[in-house]
Structures are given as structure tokens and as C-alpha cells.
PDB file of N, CA and C in Angstrom:
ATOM      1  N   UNK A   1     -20.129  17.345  -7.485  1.00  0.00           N
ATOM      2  CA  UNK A   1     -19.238  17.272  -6.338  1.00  0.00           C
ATOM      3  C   UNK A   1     -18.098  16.297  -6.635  1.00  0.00           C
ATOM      4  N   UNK A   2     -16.920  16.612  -6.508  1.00  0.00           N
ATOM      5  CA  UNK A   2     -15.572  16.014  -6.551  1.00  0.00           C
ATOM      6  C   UNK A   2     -15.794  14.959  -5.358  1.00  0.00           C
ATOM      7  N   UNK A   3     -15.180  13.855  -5.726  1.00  0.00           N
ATOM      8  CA  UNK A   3     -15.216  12.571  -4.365  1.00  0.00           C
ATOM      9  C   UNK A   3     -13.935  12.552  -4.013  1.00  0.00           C
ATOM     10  N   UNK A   4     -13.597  12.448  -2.564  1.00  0.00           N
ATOM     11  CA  UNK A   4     -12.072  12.737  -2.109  1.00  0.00           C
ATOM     12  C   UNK A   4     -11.741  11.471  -1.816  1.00  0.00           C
ATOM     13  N   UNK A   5     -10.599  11.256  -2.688  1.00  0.00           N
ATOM     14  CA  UNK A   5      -9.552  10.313  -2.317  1.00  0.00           C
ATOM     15  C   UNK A   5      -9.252   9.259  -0.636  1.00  0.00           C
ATOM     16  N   UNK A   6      -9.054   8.478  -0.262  1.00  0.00           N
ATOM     17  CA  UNK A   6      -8.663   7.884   0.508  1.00  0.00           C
ATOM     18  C   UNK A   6      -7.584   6.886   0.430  1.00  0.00           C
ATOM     19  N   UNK A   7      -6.687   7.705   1.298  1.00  0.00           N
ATOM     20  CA  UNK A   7      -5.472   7.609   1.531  1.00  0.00           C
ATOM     21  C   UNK A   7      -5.198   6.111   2.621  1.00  0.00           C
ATOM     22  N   UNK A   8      -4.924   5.009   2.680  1.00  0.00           N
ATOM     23  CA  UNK A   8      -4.547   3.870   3.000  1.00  0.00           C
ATOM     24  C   UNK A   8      -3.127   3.966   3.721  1.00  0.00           C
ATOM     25  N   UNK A   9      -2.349   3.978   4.264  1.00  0.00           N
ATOM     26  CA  UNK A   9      -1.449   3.851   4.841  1.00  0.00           C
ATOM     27  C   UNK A   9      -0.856   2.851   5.684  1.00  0.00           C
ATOM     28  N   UNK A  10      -0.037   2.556   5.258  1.00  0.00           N
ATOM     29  CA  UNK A  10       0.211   0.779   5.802  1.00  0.00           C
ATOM     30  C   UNK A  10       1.733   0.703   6.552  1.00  0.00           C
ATOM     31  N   UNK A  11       1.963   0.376   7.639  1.00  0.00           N
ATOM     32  CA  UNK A  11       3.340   0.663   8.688  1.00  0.00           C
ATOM     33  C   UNK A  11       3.253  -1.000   8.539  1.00  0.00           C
ATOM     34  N   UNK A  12       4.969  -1.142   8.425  1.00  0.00           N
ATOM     35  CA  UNK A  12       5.536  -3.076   9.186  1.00  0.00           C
ATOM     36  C   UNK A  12       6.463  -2.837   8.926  1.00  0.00           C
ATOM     37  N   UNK A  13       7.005  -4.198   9.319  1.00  0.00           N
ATOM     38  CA  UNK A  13       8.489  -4.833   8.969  1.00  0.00           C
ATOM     39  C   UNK A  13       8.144  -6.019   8.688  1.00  0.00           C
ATOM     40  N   UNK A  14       9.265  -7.119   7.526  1.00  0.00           N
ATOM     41  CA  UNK A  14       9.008  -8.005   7.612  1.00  0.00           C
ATOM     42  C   UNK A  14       9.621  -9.056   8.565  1.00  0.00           C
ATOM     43  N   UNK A  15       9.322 -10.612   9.220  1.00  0.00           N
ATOM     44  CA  UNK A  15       9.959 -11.301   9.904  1.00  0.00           C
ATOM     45  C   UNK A  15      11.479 -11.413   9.958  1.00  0.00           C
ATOM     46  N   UNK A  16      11.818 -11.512   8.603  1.00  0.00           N
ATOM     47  CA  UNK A  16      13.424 -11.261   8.840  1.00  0.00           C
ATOM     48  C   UNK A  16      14.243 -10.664   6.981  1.00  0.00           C
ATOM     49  N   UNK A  17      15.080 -10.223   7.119  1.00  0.00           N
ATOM     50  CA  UNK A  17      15.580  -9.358   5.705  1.00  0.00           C
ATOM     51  C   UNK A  17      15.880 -10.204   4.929  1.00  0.00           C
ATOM     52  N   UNK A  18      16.154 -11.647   5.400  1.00  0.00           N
ATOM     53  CA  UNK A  18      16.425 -12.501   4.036  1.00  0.00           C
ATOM     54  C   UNK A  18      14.682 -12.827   3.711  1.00  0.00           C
ATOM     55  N   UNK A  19      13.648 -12.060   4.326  1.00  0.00           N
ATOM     56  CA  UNK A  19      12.678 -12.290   3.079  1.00  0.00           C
ATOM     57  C   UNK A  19      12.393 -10.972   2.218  1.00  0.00           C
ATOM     58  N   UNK A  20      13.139 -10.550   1.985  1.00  0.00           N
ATOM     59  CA  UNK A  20      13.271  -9.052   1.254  1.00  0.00           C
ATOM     60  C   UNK A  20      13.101  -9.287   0.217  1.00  0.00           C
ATOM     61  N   UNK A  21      13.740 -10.810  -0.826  1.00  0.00           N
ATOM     62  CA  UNK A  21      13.339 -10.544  -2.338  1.00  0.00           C
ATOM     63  C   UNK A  21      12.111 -11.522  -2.895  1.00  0.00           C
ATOM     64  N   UNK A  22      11.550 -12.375  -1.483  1.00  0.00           N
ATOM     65  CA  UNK A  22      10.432 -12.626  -1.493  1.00  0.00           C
ATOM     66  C   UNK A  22       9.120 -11.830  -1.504  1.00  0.00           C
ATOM     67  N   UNK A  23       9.414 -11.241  -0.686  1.00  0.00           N
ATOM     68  CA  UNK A  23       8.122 -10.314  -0.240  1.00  0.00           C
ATOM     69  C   UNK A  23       8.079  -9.209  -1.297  1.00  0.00           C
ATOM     70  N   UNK A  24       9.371  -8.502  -2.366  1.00  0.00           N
ATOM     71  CA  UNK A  24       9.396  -7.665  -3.003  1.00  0.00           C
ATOM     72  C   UNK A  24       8.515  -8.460  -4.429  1.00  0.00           C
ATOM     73  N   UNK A  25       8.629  -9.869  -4.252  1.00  0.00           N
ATOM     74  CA  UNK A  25       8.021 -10.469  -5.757  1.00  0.00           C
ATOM     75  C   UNK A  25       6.715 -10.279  -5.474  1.00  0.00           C
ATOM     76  N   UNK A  26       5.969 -10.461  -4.285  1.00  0.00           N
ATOM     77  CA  UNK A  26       4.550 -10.533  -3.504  1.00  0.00           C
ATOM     78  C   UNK A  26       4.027  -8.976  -3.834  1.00  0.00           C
ATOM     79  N   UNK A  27       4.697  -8.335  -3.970  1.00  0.00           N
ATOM     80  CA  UNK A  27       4.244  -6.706  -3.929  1.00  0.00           C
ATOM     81  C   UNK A  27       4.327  -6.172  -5.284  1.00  0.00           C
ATOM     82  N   UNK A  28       5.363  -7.021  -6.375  1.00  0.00           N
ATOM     83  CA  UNK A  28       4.660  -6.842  -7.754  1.00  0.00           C
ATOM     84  C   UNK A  28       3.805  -7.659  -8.179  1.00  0.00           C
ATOM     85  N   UNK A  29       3.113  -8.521  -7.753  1.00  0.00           N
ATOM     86  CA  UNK A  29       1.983  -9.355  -7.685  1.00  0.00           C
ATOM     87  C   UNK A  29       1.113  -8.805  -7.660  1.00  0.00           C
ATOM     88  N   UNK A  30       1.142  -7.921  -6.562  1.00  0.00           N
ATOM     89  CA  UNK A  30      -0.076  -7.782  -6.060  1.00  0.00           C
ATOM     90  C   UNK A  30      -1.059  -6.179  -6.602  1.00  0.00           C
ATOM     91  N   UNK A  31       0.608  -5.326  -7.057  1.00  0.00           N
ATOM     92  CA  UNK A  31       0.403  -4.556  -8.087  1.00  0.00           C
ATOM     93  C   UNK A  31      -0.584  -4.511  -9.168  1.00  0.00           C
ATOM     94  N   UNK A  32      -0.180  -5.935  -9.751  1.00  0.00           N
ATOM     95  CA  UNK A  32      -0.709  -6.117 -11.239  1.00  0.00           C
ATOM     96  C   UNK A  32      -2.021  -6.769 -10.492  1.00  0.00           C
ATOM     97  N   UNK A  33      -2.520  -7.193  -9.799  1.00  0.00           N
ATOM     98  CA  UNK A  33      -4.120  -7.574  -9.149  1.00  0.00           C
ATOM     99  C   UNK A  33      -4.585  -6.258  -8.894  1.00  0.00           C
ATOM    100  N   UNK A  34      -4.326  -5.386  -8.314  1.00  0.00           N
ATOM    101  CA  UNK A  34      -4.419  -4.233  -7.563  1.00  0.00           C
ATOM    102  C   UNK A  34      -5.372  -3.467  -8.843  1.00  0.00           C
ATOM    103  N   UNK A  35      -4.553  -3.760 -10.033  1.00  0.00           N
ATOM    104  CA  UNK A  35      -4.955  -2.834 -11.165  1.00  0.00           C
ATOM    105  C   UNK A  35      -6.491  -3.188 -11.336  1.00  0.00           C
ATOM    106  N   UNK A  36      -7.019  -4.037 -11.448  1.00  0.00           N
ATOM    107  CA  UNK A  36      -8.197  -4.654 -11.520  1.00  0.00           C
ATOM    108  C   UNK A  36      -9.429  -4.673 -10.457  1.00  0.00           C
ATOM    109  N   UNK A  37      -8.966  -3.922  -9.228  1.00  0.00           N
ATOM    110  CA  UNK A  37      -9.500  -3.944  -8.264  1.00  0.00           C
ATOM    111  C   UNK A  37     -10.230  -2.293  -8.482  1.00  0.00           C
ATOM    112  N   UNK A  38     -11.780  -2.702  -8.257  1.00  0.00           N
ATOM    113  CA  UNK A  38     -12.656  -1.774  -8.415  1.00  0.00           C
ATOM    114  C   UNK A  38     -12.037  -0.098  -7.046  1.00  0.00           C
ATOM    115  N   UNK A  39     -11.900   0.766  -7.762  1.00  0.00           N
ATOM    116  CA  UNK A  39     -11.756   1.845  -6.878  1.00  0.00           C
ATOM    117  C   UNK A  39     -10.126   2.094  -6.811  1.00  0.00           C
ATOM    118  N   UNK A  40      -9.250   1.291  -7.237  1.00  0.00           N
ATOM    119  CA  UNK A  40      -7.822   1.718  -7.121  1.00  0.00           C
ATOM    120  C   UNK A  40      -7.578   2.463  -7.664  1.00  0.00           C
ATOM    121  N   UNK A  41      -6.328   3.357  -7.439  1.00  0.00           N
ATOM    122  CA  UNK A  41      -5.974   4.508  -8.228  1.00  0.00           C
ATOM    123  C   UNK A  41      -4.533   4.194  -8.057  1.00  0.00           C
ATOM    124  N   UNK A  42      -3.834   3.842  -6.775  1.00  0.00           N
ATOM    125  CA  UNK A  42      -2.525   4.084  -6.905  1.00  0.00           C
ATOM    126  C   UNK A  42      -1.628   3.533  -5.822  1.00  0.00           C
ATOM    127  N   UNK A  43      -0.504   3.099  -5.921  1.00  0.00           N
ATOM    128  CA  UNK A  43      -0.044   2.535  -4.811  1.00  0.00           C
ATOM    129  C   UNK A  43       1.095   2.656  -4.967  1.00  0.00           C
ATOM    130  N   UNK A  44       2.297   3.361  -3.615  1.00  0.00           N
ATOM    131  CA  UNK A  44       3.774   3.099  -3.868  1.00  0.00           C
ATOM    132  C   UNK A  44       3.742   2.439  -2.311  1.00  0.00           C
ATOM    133  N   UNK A  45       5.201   1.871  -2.605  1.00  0.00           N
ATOM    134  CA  UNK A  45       6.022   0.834  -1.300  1.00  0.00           C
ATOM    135  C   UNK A  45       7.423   1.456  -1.202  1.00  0.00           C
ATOM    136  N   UNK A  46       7.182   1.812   0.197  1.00  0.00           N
ATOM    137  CA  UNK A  46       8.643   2.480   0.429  1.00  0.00           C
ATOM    138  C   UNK A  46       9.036   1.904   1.644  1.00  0.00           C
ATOM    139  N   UNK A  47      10.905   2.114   1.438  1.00  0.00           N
ATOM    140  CA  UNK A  47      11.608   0.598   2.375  1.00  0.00           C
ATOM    141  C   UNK A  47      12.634   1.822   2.692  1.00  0.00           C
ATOM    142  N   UNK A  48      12.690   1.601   4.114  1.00  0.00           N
ATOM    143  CA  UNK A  48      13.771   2.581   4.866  1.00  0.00           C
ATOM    144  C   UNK A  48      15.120   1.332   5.204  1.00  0.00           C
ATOM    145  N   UNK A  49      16.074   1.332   4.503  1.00  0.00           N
ATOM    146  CA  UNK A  49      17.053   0.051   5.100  1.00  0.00           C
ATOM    147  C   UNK A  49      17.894   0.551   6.145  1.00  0.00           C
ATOM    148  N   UNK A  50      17.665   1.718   7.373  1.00  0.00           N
ATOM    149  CA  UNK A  50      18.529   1.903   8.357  1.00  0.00           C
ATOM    150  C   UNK A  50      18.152   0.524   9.506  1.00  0.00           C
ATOM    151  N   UNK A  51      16.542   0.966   9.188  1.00  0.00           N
ATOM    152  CA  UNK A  51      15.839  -0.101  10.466  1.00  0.00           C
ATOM    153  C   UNK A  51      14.771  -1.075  10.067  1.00  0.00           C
ATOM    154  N   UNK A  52      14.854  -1.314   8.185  1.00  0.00           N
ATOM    155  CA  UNK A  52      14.015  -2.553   8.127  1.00  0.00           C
ATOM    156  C   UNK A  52      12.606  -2.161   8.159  1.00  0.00           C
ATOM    157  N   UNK A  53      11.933  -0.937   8.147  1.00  0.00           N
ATOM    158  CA  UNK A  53      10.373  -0.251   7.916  1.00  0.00           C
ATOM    159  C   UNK A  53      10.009  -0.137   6.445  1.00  0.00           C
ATOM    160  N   UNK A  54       9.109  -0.727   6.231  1.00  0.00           N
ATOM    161  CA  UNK A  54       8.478  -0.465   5.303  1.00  0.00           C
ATOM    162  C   UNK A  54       7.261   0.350   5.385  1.00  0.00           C
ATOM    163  N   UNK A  55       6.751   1.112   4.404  1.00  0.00           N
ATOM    164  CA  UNK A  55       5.671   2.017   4.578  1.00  0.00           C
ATOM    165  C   UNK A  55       4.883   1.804   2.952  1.00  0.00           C
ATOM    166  N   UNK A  56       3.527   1.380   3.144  1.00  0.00           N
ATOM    167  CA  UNK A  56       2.773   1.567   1.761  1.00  0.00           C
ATOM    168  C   UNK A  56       1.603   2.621   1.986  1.00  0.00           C
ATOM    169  N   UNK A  57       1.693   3.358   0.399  1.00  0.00           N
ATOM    170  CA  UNK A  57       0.369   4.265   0.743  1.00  0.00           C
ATOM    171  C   UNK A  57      -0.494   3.778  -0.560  1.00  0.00           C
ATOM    172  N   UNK A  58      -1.606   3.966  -0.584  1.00  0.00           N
ATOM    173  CA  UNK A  58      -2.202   3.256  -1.577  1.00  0.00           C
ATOM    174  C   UNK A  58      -3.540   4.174  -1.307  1.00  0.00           C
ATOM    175  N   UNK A  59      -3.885   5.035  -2.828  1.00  0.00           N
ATOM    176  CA  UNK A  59      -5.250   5.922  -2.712  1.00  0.00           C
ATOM    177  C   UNK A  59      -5.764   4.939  -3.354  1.00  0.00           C
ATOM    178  N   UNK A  60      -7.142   5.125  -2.949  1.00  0.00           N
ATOM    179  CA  UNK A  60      -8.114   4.346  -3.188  1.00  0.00           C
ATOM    180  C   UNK A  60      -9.511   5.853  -3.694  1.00  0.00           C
ATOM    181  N   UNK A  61     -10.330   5.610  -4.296  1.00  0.00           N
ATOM    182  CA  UNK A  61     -11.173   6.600  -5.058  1.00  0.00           C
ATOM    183  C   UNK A  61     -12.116   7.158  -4.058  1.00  0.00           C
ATOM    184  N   UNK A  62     -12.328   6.313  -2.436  1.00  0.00           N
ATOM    185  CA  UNK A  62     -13.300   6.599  -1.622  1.00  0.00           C
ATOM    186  C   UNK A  62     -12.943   5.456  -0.595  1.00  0.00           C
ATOM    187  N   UNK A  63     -13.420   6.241   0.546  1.00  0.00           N
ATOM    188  CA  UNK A  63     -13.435   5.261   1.502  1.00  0.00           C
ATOM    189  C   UNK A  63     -14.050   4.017   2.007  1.00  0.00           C
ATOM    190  N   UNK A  64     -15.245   3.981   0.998  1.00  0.00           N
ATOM    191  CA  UNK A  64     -16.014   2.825   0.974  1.00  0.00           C
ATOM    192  C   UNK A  64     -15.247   1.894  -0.135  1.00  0.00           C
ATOM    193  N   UNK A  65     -14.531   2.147  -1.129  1.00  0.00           N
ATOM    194  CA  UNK A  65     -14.018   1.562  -1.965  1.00  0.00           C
ATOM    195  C   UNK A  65     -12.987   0.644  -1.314  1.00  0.00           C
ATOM    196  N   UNK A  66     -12.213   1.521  -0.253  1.00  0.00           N
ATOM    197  CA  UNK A  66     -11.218   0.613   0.517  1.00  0.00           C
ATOM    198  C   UNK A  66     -11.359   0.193   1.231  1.00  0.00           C
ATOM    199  N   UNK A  67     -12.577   0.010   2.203  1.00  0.00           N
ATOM    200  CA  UNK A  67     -13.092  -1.194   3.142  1.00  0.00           C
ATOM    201  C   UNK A  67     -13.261  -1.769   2.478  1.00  0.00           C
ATOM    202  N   UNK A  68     -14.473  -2.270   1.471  1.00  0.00           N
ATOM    203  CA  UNK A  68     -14.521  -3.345  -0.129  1.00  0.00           C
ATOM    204  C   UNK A  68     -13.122  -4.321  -0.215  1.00  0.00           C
ATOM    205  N   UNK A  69     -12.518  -3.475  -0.584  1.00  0.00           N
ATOM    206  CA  UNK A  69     -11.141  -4.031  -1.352  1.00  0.00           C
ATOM    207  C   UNK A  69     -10.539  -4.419  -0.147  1.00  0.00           C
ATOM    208  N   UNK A  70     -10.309  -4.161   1.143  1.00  0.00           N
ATOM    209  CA  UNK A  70      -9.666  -4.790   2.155  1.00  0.00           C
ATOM    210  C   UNK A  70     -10.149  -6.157   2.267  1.00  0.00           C
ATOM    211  N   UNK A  71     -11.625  -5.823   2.603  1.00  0.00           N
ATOM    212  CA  UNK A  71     -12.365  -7.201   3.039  1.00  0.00           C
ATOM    213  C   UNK A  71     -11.894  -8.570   2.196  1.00  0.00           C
ATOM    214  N   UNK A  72     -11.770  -8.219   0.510  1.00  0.00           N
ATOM    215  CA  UNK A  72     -11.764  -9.117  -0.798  1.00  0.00           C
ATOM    216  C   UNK A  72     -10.024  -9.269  -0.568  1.00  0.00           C
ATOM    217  N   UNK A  73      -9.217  -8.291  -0.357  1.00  0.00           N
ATOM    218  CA  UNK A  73      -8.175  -8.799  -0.452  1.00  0.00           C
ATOM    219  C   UNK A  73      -7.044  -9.615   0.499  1.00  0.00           C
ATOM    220  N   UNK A  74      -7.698  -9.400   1.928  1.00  0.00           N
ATOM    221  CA  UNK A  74      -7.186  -9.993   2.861  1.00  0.00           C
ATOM    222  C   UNK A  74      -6.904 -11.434   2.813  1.00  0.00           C
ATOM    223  N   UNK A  75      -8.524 -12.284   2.063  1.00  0.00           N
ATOM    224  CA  UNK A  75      -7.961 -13.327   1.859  1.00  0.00           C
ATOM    225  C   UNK A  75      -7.646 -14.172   0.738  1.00  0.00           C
ATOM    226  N   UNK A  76      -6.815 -12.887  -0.510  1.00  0.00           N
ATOM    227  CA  UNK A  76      -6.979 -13.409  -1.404  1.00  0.00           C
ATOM    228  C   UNK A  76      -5.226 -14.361  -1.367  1.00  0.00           C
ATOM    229  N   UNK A  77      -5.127 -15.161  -2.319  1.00  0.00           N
ATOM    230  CA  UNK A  77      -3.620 -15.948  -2.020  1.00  0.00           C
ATOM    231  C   UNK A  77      -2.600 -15.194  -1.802  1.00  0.00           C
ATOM    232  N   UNK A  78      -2.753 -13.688  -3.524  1.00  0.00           N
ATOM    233  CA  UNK A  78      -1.461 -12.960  -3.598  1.00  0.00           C
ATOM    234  C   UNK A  78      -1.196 -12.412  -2.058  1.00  0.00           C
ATOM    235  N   UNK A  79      -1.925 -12.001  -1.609  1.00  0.00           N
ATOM    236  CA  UNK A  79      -2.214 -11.110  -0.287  1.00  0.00           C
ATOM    237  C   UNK A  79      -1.773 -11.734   0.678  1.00  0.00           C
ATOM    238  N   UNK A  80      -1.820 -13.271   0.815  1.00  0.00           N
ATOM    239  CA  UNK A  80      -1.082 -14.101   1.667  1.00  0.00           C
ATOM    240  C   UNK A  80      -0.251 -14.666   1.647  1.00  0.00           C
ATOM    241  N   UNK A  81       0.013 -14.641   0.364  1.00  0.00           N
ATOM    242  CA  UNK A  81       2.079 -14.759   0.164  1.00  0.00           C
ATOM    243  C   UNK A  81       3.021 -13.437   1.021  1.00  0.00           C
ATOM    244  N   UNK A  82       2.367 -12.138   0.835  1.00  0.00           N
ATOM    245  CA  UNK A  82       2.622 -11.031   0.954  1.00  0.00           C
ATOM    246  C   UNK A  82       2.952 -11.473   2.534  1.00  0.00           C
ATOM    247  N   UNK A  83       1.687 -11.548   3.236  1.00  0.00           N
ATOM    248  CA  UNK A  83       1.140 -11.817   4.622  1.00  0.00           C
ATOM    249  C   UNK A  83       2.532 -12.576   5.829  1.00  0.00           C
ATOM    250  N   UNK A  84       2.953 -13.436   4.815  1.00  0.00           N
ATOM    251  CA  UNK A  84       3.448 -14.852   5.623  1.00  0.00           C
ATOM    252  C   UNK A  84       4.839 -14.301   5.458  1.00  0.00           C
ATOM    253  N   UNK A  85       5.546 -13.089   4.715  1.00  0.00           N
ATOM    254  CA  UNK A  85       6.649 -12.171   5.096  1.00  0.00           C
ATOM    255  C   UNK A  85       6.900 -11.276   6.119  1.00  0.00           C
ATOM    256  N   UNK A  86       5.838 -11.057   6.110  1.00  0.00           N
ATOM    257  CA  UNK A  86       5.437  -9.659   7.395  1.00  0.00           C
ATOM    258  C   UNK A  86       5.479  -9.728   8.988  1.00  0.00           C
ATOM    259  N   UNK A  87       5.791  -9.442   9.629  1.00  0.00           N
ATOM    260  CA  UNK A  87       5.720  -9.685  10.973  1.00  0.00           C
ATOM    261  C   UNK A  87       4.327  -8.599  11.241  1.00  0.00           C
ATOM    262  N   UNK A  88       3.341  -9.613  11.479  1.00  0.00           N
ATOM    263  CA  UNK A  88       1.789  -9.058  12.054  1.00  0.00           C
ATOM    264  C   UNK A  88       1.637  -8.081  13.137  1.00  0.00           C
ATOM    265  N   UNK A  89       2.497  -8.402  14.427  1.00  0.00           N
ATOM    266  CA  UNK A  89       2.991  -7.761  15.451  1.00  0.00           C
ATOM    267  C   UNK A  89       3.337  -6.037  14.808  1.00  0.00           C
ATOM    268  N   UNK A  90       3.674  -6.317  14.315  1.00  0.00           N
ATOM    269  CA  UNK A  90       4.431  -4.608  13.240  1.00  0.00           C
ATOM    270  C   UNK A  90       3.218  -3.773  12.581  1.00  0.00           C
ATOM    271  N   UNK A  91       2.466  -4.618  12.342  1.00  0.00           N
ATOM    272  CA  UNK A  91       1.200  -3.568  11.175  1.00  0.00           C
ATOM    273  C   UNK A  91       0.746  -2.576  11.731  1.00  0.00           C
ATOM    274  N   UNK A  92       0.420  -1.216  11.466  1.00  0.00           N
ATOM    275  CA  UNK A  92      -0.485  -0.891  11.527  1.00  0.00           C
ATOM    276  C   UNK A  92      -1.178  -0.147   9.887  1.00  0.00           C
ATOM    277  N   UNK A  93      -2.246  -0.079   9.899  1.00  0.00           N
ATOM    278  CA  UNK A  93      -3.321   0.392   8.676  1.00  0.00           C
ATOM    279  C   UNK A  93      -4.244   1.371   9.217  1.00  0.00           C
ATOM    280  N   UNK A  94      -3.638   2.549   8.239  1.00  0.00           N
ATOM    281  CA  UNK A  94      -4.694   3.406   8.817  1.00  0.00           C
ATOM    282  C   UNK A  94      -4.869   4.281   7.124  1.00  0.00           C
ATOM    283  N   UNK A  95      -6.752   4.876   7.489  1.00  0.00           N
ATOM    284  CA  UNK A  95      -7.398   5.562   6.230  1.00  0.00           C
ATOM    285  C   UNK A  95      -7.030   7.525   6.522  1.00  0.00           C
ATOM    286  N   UNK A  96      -6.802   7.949   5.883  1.00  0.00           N
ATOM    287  CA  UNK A  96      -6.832   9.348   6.113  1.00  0.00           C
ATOM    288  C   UNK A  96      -7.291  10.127   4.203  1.00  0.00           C
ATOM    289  N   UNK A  97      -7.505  11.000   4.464  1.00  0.00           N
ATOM    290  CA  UNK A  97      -7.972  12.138   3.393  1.00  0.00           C
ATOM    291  C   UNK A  97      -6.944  13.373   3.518  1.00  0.00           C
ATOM    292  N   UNK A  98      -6.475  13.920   2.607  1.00  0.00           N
ATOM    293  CA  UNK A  98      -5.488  14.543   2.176  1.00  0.00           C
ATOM    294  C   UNK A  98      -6.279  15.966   1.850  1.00  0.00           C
ATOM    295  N   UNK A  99      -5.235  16.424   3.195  1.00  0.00           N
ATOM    296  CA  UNK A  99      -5.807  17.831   3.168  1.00  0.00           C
ATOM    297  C   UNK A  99      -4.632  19.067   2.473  1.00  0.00           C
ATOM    298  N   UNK A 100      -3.435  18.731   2.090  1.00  0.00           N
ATOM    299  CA  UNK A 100      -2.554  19.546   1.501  1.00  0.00           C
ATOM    300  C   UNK A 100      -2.190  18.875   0.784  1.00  0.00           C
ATOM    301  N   UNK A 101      -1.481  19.821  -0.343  1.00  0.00           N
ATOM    302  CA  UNK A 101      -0.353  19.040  -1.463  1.00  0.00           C
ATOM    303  C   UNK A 101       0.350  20.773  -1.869  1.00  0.00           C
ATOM    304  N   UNK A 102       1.861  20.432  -1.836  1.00  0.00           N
ATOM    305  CA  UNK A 102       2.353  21.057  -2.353  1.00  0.00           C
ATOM    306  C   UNK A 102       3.588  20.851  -3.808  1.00  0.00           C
ATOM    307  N   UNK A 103       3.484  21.260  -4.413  1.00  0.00           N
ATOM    308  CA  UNK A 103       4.919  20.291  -5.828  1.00  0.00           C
ATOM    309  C   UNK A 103       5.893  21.913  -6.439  1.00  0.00           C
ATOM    310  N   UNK A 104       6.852  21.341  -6.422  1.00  0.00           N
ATOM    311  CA  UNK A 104       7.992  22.071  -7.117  1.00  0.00           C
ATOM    312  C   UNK A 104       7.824  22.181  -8.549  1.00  0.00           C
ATOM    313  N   UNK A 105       7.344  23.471  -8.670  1.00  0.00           N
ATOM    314  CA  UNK A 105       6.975  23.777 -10.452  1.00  0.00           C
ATOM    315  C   UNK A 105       8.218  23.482 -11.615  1.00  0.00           C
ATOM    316  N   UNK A 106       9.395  23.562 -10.953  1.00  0.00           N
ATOM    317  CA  UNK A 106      10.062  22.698 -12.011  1.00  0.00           C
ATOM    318  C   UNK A 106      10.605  21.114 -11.936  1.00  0.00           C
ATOM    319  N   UNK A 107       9.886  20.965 -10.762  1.00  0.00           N
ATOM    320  CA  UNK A 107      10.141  19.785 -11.096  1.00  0.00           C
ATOM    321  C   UNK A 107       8.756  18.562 -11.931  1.00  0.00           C
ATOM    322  N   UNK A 108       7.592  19.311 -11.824  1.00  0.00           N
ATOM    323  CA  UNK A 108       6.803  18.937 -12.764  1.00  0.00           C
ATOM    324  C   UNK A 108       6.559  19.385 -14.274  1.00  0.00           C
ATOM    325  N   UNK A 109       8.086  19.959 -14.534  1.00  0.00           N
ATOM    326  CA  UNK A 109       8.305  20.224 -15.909  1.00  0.00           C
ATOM    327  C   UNK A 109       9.367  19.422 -16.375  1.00  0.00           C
ATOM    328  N   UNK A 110       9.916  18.394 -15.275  1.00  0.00           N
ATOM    329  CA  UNK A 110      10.339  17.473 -15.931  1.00  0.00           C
ATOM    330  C   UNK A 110       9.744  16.140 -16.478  1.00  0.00           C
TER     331      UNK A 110
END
């Protein structure tokens, strides 16, 4: 049996835009920790600059893998450098499983 992915999804903003190249150093930090973290597979960070939203999705190998890794990473330092950018008020985190995928055949021939 194939084990399905869990999909992490992470909604904020941070407190204010002059911490934009702070919080961007906190998120390649946390990258290179991330790698080492039992059950990761993958993580992008995407920044909408009309209104200051950021959005992270981050698969994780199982859903038990990413409660684990939440619990360990919430209070780890990198995680609270990250933390002390963010306006808390803004978060939300949510798990989902991926029920479609579709890709452009030439564009996975590039």
C-alpha cells in the first residue's frame, strides 16, 4: 500500500514589511533543518506583494509525521526567529491530502 502524502498548509502575514529580509533569512534556515527532519519531503513559500500574504505548503510523508515535526519544531530557536516576524493573529495551519494533480506535458519536458 502506497502512504499518502500530507499536505501542511500555512496562511499569515508578517508584523510589518520591513521584516521581509529578516524573516526571508528564517525560512532558509529553516529549510536546511527541515532537511533533517524525519518525514519531510518538501516545502515551498509563496509571498503575494499586493497585500503582504504569505502562503507555505510543506508535504510531509504522513500525517502522523507532521504532528511529530510540529510538536519538535514549534519550539525549536530556528522556528522562533521565524515566529517573532509573523503576526500570530494571521496564522492559520491546516493538514489536507491531495486528491488531484494535473501537469502540462510540455512543460515537464522542460
Amino acid at each position: 500500500m502506497i502512504r499518502e502524502l500530507c499536505y501542511e498548509i500555512t496562511k499569515y502575514r508578517l508584523l510589518s514589511d520591513s521584516m521581509k529580509e529578516a524573516y526571508l533569512e528564517s525560512v532558509a534556515e529553516l529549510n536546511e533543518l527541515l532537511a533533517s527532519v524525519e518525514g519531510f519531503v518538501k516545502r515551498e513559500v509563496f509571498f503575494r506583494e499586493e497585500d503582504g500574504h504569505w502562503v507555505e505548503v510543506i508535504a510531509w510523508s504522513g500525517a502522523e509525521e507532521a504532528r511529530k515535526a510540529e510538536e519538535m519544531l514549534m519550539a525549536h530557536p530556528i522556528c522562533k526567529k521565524g515566529f517573532a516576524c509573523i503576526d500570530m493573529a494571521t496564522v492559520t495551519l491546516e493538514h489536507y491530502r491531495k486528491v488531484s494533480e494535473a501537469a502540462c506535458p510540455a512543460a515537464a519536458q522542460q
